[in-house]
Protein backbone atom coordinates (compact mmCIF):
# COMPACT_ATOMS: atom_id res chain seq x y z
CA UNK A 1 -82.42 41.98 -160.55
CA UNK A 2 -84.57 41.53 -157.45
CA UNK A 3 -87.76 44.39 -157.38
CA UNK A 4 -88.38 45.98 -154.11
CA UNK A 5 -92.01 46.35 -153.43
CA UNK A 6 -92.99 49.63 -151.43
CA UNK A 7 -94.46 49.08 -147.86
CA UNK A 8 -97.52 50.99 -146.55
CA UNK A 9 -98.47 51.51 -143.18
CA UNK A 10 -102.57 50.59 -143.24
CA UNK A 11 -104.45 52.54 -140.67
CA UNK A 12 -105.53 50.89 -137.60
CA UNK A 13 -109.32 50.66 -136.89
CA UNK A 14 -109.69 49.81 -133.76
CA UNK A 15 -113.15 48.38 -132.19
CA UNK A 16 -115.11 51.31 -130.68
CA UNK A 17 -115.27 49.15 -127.51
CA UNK A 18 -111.42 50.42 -127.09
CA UNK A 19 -112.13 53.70 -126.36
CA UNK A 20 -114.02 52.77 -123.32
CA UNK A 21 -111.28 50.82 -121.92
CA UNK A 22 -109.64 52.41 -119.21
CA UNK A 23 -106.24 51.20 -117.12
CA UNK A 24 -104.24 50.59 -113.76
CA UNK A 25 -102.60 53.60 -112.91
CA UNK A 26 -100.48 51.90 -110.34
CA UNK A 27 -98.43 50.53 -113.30
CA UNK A 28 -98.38 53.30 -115.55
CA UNK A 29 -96.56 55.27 -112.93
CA UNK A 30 -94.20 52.00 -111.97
CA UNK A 31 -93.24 52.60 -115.69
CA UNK A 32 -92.25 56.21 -114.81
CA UNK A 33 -90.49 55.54 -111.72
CA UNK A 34 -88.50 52.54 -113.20
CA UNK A 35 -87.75 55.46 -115.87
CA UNK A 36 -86.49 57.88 -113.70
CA UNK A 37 -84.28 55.13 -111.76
CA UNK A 38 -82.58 54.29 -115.15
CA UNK A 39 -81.59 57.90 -115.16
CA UNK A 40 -80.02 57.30 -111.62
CA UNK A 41 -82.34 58.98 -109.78
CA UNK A 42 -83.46 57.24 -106.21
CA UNK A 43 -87.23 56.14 -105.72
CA UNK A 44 -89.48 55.07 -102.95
CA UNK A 45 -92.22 52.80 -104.40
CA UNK A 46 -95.52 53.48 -102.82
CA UNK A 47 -97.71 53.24 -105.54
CA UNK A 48 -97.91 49.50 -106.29
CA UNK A 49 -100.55 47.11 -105.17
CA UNK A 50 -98.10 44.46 -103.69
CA UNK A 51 -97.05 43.04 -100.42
CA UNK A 52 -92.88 43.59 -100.79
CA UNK A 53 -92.24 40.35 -98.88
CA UNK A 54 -91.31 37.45 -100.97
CA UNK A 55 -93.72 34.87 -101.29
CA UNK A 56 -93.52 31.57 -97.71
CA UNK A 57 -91.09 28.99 -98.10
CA UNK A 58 -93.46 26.42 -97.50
CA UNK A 59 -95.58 27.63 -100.72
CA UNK A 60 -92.32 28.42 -102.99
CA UNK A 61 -91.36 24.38 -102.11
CA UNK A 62 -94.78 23.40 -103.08
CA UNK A 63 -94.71 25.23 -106.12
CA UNK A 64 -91.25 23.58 -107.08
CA UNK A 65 -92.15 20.27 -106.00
CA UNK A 66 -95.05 20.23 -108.38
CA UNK A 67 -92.73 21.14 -111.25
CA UNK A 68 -90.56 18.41 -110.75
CA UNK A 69 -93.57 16.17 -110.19
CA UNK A 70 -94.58 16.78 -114.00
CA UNK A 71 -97.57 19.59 -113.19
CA UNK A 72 -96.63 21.14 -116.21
CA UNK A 73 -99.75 20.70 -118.45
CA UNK A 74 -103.62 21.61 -118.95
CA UNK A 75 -105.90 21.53 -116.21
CA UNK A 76 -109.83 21.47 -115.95
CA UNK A 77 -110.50 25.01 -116.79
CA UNK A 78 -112.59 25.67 -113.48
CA UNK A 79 -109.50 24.62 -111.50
CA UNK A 80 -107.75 21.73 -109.99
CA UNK A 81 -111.03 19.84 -108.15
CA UNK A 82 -108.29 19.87 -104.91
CA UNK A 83 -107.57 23.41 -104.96
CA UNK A 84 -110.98 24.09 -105.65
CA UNK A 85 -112.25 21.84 -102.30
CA UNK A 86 -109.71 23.56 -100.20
CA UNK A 87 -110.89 26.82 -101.02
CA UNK A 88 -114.30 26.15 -100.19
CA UNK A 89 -113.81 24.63 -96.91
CA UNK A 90 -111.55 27.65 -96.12
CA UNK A 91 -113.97 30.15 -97.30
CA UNK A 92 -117.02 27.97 -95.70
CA UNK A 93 -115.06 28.73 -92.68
CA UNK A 94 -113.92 32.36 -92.71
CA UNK A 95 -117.39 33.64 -93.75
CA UNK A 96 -119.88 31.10 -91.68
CA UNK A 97 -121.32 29.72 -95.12
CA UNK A 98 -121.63 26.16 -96.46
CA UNK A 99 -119.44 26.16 -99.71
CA UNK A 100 -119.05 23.16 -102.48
CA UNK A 101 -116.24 22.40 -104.58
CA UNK A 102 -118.30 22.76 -107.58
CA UNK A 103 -119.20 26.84 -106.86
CA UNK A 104 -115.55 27.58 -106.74
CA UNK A 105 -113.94 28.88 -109.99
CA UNK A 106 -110.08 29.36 -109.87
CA UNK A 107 -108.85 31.89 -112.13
CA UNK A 108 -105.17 33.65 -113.03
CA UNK A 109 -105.41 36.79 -110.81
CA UNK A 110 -108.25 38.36 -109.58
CA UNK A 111 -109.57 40.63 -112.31
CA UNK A 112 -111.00 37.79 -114.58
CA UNK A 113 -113.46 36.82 -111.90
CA UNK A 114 -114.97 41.14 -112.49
CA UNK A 115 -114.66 40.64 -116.37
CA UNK A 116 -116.30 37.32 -116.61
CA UNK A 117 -118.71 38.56 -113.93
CA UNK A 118 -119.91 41.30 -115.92
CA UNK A 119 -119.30 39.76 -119.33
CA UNK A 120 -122.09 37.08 -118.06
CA UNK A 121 -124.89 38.79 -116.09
CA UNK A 122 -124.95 42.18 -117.35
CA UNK A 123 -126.13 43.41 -120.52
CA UNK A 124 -125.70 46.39 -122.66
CA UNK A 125 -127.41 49.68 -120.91
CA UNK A 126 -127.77 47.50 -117.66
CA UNK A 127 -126.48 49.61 -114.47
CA UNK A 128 -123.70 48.65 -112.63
CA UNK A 129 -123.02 50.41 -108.86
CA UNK A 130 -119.57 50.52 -107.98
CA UNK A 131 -117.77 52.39 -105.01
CA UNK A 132 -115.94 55.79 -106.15
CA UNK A 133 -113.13 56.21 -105.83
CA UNK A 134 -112.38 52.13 -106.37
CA UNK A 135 -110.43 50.13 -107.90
CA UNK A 136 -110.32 51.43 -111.26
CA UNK A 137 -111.19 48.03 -113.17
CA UNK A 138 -114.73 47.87 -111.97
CA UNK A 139 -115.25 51.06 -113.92
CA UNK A 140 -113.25 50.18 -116.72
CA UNK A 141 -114.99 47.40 -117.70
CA UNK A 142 -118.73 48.52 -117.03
CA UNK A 143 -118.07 51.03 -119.79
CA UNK A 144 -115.93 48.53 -121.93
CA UNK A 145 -119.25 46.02 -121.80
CA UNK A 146 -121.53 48.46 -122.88
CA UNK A 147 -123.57 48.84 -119.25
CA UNK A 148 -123.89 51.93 -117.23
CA UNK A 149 -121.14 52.60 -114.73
CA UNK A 150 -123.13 54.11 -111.81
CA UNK A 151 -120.53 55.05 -108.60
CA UNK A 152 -121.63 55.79 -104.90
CA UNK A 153 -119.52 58.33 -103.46
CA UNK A 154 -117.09 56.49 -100.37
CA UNK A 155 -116.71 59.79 -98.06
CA UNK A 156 -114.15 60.25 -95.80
CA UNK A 157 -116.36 61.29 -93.56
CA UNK A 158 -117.89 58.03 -92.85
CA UNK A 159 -114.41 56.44 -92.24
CA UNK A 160 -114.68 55.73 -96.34
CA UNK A 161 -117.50 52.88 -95.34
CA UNK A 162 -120.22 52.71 -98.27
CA UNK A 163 -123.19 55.26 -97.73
CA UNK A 164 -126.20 52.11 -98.03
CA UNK A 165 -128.48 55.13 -98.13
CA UNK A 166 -127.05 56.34 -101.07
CA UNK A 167 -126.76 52.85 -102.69
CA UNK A 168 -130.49 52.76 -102.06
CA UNK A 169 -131.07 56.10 -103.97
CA UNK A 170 -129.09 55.24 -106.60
CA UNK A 171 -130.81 51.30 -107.57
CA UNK A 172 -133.41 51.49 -110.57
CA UNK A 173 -135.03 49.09 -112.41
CA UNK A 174 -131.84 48.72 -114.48
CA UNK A 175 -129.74 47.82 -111.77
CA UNK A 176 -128.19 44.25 -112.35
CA UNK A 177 -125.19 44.30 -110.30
CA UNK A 178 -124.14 46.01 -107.20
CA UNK A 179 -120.01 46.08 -106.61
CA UNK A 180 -118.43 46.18 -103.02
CA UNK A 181 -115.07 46.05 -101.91
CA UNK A 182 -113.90 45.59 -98.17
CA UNK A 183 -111.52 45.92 -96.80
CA UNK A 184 -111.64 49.00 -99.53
CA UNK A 185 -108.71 49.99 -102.48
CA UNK A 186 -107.45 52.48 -102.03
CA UNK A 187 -108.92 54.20 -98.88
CA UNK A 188 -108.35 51.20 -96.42
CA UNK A 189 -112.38 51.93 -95.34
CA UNK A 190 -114.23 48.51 -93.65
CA UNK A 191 -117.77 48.07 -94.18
CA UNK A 192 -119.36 46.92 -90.87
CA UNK A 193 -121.44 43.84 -90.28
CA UNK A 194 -124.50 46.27 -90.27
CA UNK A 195 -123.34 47.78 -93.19
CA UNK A 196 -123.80 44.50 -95.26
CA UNK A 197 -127.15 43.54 -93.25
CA UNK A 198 -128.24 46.95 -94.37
CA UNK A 199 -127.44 46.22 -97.90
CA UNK A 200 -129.09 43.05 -98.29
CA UNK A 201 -131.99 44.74 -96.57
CA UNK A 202 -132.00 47.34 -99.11
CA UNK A 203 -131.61 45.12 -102.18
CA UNK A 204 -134.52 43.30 -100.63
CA UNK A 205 -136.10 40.38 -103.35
CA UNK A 206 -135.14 42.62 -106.51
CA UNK A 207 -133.26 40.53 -109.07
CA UNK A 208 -129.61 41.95 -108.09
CA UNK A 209 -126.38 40.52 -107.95
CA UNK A 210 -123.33 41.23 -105.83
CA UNK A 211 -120.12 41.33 -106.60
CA UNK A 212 -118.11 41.13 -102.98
CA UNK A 213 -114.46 41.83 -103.75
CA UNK A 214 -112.82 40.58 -100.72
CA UNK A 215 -109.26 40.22 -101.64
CA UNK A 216 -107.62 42.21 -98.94
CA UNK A 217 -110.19 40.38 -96.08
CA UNK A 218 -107.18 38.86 -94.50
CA UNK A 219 -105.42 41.80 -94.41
CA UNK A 220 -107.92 43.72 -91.32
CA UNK A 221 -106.32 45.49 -88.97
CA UNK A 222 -109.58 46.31 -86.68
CA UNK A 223 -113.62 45.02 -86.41
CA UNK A 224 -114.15 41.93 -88.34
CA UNK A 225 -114.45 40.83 -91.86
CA UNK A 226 -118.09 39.67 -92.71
CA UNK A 227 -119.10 38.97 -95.95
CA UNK A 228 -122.18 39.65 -97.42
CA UNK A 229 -123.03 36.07 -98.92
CA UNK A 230 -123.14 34.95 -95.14
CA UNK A 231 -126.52 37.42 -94.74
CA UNK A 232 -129.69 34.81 -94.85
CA UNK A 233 -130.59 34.94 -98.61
CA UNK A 234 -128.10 36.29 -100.13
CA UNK A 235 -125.41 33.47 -101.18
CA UNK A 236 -126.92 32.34 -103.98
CA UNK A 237 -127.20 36.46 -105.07
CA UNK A 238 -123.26 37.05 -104.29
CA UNK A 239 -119.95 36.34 -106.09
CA UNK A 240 -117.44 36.20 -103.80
CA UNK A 241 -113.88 37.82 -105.45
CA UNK A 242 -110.87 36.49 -103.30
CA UNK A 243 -107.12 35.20 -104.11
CA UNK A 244 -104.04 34.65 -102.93
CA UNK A 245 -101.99 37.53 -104.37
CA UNK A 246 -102.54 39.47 -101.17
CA UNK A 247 -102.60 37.46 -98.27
CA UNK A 248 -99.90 35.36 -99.07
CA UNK A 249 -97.92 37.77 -101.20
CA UNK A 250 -97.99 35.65 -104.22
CA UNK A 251 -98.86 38.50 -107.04
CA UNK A 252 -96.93 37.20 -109.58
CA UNK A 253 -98.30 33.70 -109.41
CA UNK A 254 -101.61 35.12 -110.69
CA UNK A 255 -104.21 33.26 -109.00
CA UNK A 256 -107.49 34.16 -108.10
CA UNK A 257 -111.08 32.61 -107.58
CA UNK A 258 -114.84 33.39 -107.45
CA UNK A 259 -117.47 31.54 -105.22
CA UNK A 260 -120.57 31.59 -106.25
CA UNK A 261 -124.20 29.52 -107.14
CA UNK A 262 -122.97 26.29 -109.05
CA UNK A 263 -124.91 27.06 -112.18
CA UNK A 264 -123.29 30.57 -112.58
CA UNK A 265 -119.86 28.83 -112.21
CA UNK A 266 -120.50 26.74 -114.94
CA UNK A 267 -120.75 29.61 -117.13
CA UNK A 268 -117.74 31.42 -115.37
CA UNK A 269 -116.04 28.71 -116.11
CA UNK A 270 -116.66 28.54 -120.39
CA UNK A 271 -115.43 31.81 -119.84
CA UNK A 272 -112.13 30.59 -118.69
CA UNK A 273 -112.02 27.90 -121.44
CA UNK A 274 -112.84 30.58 -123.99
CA UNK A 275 -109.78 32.51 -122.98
CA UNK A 276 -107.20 31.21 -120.56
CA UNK A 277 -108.26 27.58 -120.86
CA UNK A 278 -106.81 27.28 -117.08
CA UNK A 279 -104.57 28.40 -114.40
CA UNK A 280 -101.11 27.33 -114.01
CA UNK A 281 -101.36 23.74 -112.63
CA UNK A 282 -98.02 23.92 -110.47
CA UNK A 283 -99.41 27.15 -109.41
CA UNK A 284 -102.57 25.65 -107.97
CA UNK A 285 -100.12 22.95 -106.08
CA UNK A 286 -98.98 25.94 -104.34
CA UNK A 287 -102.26 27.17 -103.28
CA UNK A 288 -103.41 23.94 -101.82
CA UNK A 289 -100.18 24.55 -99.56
CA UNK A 290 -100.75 28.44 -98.98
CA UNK A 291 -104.31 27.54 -97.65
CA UNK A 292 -103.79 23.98 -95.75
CA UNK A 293 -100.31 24.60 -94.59
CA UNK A 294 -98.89 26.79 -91.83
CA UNK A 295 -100.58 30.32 -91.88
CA UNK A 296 -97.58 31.96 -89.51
CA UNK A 297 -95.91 34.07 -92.51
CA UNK A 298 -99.33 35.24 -93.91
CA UNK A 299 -100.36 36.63 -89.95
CA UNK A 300 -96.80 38.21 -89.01
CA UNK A 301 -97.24 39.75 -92.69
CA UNK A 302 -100.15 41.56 -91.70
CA UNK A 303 -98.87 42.71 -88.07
CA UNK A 304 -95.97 44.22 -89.76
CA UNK A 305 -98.16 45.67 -92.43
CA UNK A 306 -100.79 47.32 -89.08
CA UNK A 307 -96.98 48.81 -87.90
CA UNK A 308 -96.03 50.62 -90.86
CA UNK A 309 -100.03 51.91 -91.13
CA UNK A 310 -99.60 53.06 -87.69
CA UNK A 311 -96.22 54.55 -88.18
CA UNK A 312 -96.81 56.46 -91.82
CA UNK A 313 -100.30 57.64 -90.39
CA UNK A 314 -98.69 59.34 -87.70
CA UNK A 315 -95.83 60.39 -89.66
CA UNK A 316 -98.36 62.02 -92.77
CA UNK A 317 -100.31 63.54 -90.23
CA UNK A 318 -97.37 65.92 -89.12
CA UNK A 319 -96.63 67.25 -92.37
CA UNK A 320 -98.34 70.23 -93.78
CA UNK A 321 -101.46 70.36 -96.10
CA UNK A 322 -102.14 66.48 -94.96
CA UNK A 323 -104.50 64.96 -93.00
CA UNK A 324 -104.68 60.91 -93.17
CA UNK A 325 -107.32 58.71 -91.35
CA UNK A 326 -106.31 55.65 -89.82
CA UNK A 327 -107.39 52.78 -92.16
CA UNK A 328 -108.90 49.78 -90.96
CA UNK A 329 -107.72 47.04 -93.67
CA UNK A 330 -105.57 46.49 -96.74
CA UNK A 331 -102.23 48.23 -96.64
CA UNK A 332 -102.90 51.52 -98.14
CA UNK A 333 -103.19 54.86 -97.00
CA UNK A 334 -105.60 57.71 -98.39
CA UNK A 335 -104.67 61.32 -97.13
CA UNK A 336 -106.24 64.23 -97.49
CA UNK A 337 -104.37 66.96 -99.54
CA UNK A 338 -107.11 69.40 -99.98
CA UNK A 339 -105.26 72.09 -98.00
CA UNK A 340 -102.31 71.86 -99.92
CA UNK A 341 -104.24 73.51 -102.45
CA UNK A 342 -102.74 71.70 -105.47
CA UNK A 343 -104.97 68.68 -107.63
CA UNK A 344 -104.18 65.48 -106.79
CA UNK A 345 -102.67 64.43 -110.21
CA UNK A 346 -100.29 67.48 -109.91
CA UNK A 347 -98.88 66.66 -106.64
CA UNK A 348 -98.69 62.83 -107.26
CA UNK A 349 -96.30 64.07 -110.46
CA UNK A 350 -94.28 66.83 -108.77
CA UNK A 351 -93.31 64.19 -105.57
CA UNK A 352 -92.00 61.33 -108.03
CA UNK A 353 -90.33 63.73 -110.20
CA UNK A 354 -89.26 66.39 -107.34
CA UNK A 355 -89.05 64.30 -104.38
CA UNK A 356 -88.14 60.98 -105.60
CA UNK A 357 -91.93 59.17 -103.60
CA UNK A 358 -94.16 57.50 -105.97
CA UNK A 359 -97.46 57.29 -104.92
CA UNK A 360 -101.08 58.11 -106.43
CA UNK A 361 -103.57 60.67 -107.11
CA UNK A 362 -107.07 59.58 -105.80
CA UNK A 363 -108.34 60.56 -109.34
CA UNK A 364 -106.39 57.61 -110.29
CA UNK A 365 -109.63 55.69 -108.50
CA UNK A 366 -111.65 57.79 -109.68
CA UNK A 367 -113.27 61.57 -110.13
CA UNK A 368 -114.42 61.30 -106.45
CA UNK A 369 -110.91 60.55 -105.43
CA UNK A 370 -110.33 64.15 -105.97
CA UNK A 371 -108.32 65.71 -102.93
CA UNK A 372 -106.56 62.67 -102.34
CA UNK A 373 -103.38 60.59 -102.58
CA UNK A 374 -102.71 56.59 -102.24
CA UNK A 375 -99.56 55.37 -100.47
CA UNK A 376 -99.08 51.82 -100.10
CA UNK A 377 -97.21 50.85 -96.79
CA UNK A 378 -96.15 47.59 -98.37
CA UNK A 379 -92.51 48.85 -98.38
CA UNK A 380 -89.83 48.79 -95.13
CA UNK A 381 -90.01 51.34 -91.92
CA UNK A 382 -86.92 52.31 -93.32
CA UNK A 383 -88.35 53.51 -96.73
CA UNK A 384 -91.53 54.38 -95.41
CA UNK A 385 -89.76 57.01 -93.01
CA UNK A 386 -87.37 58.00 -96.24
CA UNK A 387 -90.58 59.08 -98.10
CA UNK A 388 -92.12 61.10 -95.50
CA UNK A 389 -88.82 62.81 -94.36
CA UNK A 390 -88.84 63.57 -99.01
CA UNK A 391 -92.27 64.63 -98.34
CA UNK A 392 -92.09 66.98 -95.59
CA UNK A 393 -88.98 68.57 -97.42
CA UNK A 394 -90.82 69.28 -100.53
CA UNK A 395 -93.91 70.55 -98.74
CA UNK A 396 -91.66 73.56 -96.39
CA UNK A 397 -90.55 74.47 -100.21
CA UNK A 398 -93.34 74.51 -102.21
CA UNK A 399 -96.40 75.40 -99.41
């Protein structure tokens, strides 16, 4: 006779650290819409961070080529040194700045280069300025690490270009690390060359880092894209944040990298041996080919991406309670719903259950994203013109 032993369910204790972790709402309400289309319900996807074009045939080859050719196994854990010497003499060139292989780390995605970032220069009760609304992760993990998550409001009334004014008012002695992002998630907002000059100028000699998330700096539909390490002084004081999830829609090949002073890579990089150990090697083939070879997908991308803009812009514009500025990079689109009257959260629920259009509330970017919604035009004419026609509809019955 066999005795059964009874089970008990021990309580989890979770770290208090976990409380202060916050998320991706972009995903959370993929979930939901994936949910609703099991129930056979029709949705236009507008809420996800991703170009919908499948990654160049030139970089998909490379990427199979170096699986046959045995790149299956451990690399160095700051990246392959070929990868990493054809990033910097392509960001050397796009930002006007001398670069070495050895200040490039490469990294799965983007978001490791923020963690590891703030995991190494920032200490508990240090403050951390971030743009708000933003990406949600800078946020996230200020308060995760224990450091002070201080935002600066990005106002539609300045085109959604960071205030430098009210950066300036808001740096204290406790200020380690300033966060910028342009071209801007989720408003689309561009931050003018004398924007950055204005920046450095205000940082002046105080012992501050920047973190310049520049992910989307291909994808710039008007001005230019200058970077902030390119100011006199300032590289050795900047992390550059760039990948090639967006430029050469390659999202789910996670790979990202920072640039940055050589003796802060070193550290970045026991970060990545303490976690990931490295990136996918036959990944990092590819990239070598997404950067040296033929750039013709990754520009007639972005022209198609500055037509649907154009056309949603125009289209949101005509529809009541909305009011959408023309953004000047990334492929996202912020309107203006305060004259509908409803919360943002509200209205990004009732279109996705009501009207079949995922997209975002601004609060999911942020409290100062109240008022707002985030469309993503990284979908077809055809659904882009679906989801306003579902829009329109539900606003003549619910306005």
């Amino acid at each position: 006779m066999s005795l059964s032993m009874p089970t008990t369910q021990t309580e989890l204790r979770l770290a208090k650290r976990m409380s202060r972790l916050g998320t991706e709402t972009a995903f959370e309400v993929l979930v939901r819409a994936r949910a609703l289309e099991a129930q056979g319900k029709h949705i236009v996807h507008l809420e996800i961070g991703e170009p919908d074009f499948n990654t160049p045939a030139n970089i998909i080859e490379a990427g199979v080529e170096a699986l046959h050719q045995g790149h299956t196994h451990y690399g160095p854990s700051a990246g392959l040194p070929e990868l990493r010497q054809a990033i910097a003499e392509d960001v050397a060139k796009s930002r006007g700045i001398e670069v070495k292989a050895d200040e490039v780390v490469v990294v799965p995605g983007g978001k490791p280069i923020i963690f590891f970032t703030i995991l190494a220069l920032v200490e508990e009760g240090d403050e951390v300025i971030y743009p708000n609304p933003g990406f949600p992760i800078y946020e996230s993990l200020i308060n995760f690490l224990g450091a002070k998550a201080v935002p600066v409001h990005v106002r539609e009334d300045r085109d959604f270009r960071l205030d430098v004014n009210e950066v300036k008012d808001l740096i204290t002695a406790r200020t380690k690390l300033i966060i910028i992002n342009s071209p801007h998630n989720p408003t689309g907002g561009v931050m003018t060359r004398q924007d950055i000059e204005d920046l450095a100028t205000a940082i002046g000699d105080r012992d501050i880092m920047v973190l310049s998330d520049e992910i989307y700096g291909r994808l710039l539909f008007e001005g230019e894209h200058y970077s902030i390490a390119a100011v006199p002084g300032m590289k050795d004081r900047t992390i550059i944040l760039d990948g090639f999830s967006k430029t050469y829609a390659m999202t789910g090949w996670r790979m990202g990298y920072g640039v940055m002073r050589p003796d802060l890579a070193t550290h970045i990089a026991r970060l990545m041996t303490n976690s990931n150990s490295c990136t996918a090697t036959f990944t990092q083939r590819a990239g070598i080919e997404a950067i040296r070879g033929d750039q013709g997908e990754a520009v007639r991308m972005n022209e198609e991406f500055r037509k649907r803009r154009d056309m949603f812009v125009k289209g949101i514009n005509q529809i009541k309670g909305f009011s959408c500025r023309l953004p000047h990079g990334a492929f996202y689109t912020f309107p203006n719903i305060k004259q509908t009257g409803w919360q943002s959260k509200k209205l990004a629920d009732a279109l996705l259950d009501q009207a079949g259009v995922a997209g975002l509330s601004g609060t999911a970017f942020g409290a100062f994203g109240e008022g707002y919604l985030r469309f993503s035009v990284a979908n077809s004419i055809e659904n882009l013109n679906l989801a306003l026609d579902r829009i329109d509809q539900w606003t003549k019955k619910n306005l």
